[in-house]
N, C-alpha and C. Protein backbone atom coordinates (compact mmCIF):
# COMPACT_ATOMS: atom_id res chain seq x y z
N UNK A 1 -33.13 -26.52 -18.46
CA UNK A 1 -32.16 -25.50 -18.76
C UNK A 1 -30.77 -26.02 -18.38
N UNK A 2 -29.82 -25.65 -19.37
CA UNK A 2 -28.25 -26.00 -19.18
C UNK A 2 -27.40 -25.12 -18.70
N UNK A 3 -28.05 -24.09 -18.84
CA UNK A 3 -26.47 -22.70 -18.15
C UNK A 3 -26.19 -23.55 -16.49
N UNK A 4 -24.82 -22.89 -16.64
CA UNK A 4 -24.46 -23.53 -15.53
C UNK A 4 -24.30 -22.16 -14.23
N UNK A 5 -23.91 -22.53 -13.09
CA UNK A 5 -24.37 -21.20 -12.39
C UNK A 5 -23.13 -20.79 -11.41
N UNK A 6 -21.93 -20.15 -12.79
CA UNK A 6 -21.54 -19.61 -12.21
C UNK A 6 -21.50 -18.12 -12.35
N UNK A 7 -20.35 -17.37 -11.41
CA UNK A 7 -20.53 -16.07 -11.71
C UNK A 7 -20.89 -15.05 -13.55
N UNK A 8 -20.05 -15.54 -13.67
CA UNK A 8 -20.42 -14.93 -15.54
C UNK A 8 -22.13 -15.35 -16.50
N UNK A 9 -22.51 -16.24 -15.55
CA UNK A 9 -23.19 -16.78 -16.32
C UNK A 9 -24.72 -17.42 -14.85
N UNK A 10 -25.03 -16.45 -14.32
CA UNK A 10 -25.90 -16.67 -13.46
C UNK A 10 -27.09 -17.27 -13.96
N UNK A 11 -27.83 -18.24 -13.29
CA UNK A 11 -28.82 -18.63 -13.84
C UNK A 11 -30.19 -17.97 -13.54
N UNK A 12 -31.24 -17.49 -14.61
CA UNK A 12 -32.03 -16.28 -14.38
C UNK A 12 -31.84 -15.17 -14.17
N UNK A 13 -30.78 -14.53 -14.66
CA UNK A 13 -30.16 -13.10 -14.63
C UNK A 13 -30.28 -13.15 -16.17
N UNK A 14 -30.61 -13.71 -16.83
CA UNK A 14 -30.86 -13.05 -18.41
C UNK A 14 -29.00 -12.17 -19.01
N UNK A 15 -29.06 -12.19 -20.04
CA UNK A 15 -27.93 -11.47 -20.52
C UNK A 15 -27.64 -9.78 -20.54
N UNK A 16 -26.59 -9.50 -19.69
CA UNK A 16 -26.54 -8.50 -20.09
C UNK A 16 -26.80 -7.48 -18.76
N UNK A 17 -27.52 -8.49 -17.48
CA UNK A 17 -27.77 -7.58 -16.37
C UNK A 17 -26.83 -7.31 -15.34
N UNK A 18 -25.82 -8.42 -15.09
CA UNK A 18 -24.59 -8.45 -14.74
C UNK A 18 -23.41 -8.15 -15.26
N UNK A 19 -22.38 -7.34 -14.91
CA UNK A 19 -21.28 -6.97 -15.46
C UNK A 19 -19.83 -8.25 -15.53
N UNK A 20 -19.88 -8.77 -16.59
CA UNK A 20 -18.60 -9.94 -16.77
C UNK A 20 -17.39 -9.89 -16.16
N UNK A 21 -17.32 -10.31 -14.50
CA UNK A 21 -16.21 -10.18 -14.20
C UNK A 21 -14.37 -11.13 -14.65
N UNK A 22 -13.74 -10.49 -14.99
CA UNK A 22 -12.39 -11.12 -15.29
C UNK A 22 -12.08 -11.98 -14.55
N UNK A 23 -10.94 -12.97 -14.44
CA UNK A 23 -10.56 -14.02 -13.24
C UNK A 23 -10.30 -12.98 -12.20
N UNK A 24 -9.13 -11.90 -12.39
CA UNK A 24 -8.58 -11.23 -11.68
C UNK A 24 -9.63 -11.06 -10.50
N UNK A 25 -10.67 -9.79 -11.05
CA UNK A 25 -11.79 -9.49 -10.45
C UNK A 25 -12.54 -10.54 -9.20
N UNK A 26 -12.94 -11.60 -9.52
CA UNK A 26 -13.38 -12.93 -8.80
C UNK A 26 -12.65 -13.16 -7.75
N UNK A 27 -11.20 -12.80 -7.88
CA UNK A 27 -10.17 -13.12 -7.20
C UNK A 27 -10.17 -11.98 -6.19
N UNK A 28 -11.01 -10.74 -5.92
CA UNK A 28 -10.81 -9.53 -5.50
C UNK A 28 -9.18 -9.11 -6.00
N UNK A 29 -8.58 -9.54 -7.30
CA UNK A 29 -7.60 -8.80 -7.25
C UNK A 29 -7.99 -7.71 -8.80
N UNK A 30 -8.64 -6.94 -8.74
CA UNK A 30 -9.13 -6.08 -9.51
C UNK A 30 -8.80 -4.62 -9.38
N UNK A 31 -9.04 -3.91 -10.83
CA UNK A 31 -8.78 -2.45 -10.47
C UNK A 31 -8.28 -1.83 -8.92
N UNK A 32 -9.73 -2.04 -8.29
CA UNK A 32 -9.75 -1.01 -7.00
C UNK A 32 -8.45 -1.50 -6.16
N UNK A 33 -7.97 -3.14 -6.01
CA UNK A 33 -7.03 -2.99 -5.09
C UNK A 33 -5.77 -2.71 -5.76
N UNK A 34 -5.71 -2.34 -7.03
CA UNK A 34 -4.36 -1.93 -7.51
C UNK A 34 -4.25 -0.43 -6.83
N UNK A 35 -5.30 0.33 -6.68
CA UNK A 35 -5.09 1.18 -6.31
C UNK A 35 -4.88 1.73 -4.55
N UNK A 36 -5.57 0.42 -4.22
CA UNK A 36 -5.48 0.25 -2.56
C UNK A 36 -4.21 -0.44 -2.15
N UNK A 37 -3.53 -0.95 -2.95
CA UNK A 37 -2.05 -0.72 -2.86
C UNK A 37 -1.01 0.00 -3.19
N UNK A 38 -1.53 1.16 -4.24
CA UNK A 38 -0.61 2.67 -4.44
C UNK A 38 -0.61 3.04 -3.08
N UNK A 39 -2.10 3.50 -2.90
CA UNK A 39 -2.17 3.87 -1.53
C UNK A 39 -1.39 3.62 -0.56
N UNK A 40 -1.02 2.44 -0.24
CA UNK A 40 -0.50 1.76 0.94
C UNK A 40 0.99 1.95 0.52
N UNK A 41 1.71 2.09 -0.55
CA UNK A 41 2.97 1.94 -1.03
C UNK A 41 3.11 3.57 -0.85
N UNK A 42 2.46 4.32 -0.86
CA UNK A 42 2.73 5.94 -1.13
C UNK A 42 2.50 6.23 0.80
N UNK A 43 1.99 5.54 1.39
CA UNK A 43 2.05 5.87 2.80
C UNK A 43 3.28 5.21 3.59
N UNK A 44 3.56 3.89 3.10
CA UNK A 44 4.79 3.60 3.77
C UNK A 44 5.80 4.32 3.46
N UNK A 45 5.90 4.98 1.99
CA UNK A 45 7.22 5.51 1.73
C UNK A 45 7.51 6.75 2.54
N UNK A 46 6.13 7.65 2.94
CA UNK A 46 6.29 8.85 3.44
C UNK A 46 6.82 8.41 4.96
N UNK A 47 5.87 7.39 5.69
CA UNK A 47 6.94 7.08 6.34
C UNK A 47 7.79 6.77 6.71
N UNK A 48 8.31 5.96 5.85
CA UNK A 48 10.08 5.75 5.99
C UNK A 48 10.93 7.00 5.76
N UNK A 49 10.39 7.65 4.88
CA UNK A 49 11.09 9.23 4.80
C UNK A 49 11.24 10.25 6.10
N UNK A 50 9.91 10.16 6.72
CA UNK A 50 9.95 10.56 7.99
C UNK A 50 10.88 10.05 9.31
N UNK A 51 11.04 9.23 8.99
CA UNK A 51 11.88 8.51 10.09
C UNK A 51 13.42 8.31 9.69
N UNK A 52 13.70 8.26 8.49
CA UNK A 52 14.58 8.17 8.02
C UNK A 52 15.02 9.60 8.43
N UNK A 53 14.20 10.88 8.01
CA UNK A 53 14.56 12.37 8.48
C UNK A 53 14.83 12.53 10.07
N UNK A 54 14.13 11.89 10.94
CA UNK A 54 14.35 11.62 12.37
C UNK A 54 15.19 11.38 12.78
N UNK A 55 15.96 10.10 12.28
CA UNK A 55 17.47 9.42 12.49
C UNK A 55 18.16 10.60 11.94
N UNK A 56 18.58 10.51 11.09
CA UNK A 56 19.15 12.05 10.65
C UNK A 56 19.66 13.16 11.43
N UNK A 57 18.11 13.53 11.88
CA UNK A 57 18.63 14.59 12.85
C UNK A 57 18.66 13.96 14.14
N UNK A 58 18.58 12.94 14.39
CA UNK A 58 19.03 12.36 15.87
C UNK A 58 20.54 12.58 15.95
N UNK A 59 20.92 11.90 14.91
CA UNK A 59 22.63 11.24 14.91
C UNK A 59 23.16 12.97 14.85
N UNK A 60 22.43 13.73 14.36
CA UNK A 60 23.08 15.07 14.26
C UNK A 60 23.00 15.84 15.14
N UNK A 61 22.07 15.90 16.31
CA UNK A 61 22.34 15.57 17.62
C UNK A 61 23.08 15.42 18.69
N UNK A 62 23.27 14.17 18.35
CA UNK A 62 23.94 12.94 19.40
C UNK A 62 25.50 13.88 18.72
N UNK A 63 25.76 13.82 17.36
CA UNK A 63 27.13 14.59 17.32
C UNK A 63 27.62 15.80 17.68
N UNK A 64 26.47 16.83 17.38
CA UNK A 64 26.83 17.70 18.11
C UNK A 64 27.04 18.19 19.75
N UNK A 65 26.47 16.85 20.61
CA UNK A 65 26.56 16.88 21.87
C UNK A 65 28.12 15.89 22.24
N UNK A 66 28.58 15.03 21.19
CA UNK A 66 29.74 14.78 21.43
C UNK A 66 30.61 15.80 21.60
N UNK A 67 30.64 16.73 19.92
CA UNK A 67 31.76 17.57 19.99
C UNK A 67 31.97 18.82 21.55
N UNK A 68 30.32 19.02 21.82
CA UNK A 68 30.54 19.96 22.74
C UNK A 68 31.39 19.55 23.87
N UNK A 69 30.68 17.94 24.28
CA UNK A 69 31.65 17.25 25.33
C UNK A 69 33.14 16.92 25.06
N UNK A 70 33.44 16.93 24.17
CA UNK A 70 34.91 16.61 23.85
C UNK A 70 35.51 18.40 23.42
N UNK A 71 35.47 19.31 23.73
CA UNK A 71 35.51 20.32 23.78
C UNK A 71 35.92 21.00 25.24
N UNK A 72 34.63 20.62 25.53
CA UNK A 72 34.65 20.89 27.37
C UNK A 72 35.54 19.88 28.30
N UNK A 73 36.04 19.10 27.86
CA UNK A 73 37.20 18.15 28.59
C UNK A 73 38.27 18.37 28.07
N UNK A 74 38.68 19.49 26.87
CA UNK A 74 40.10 19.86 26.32
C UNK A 74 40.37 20.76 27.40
């Protein structure tokens, strides 16, 4: 026998029992991790939003405790 033995083409798996994976796929870069990187892109953003909202109200804060102090020393 000549098949050769790689993934697409297993030897003694007959045709048709294995599903033909793409290069991508082989590569684990397939469907599922396109989506296991939405994932990861939709969680960093919320957190940068969060923190970004944090600073925010820090600095808004920190200013309103200036003005009071520069108030109270007029």
């Amino acid at each position: 026998m000549t098949d050769s033995k790689n993934i697409n083409n297993p030897v003694g798996q007959g045709g048709g029992q294995r599903k033909r994976q793409s290069r991508a796929e082989r590569q684990n870069n397939g469907p599922h991790r396109n989506l296991d990187r939405q994932g990861a892109a939709d969680r960093k953003a919320e957190l940068v939003r969060k923190m970004r909202e944090k600073a925010r109200a820090a600095e808004e804060a920190g200013q309103a405790s200036d003005d009071d102090a520069a108030a109270s020393q007029s």
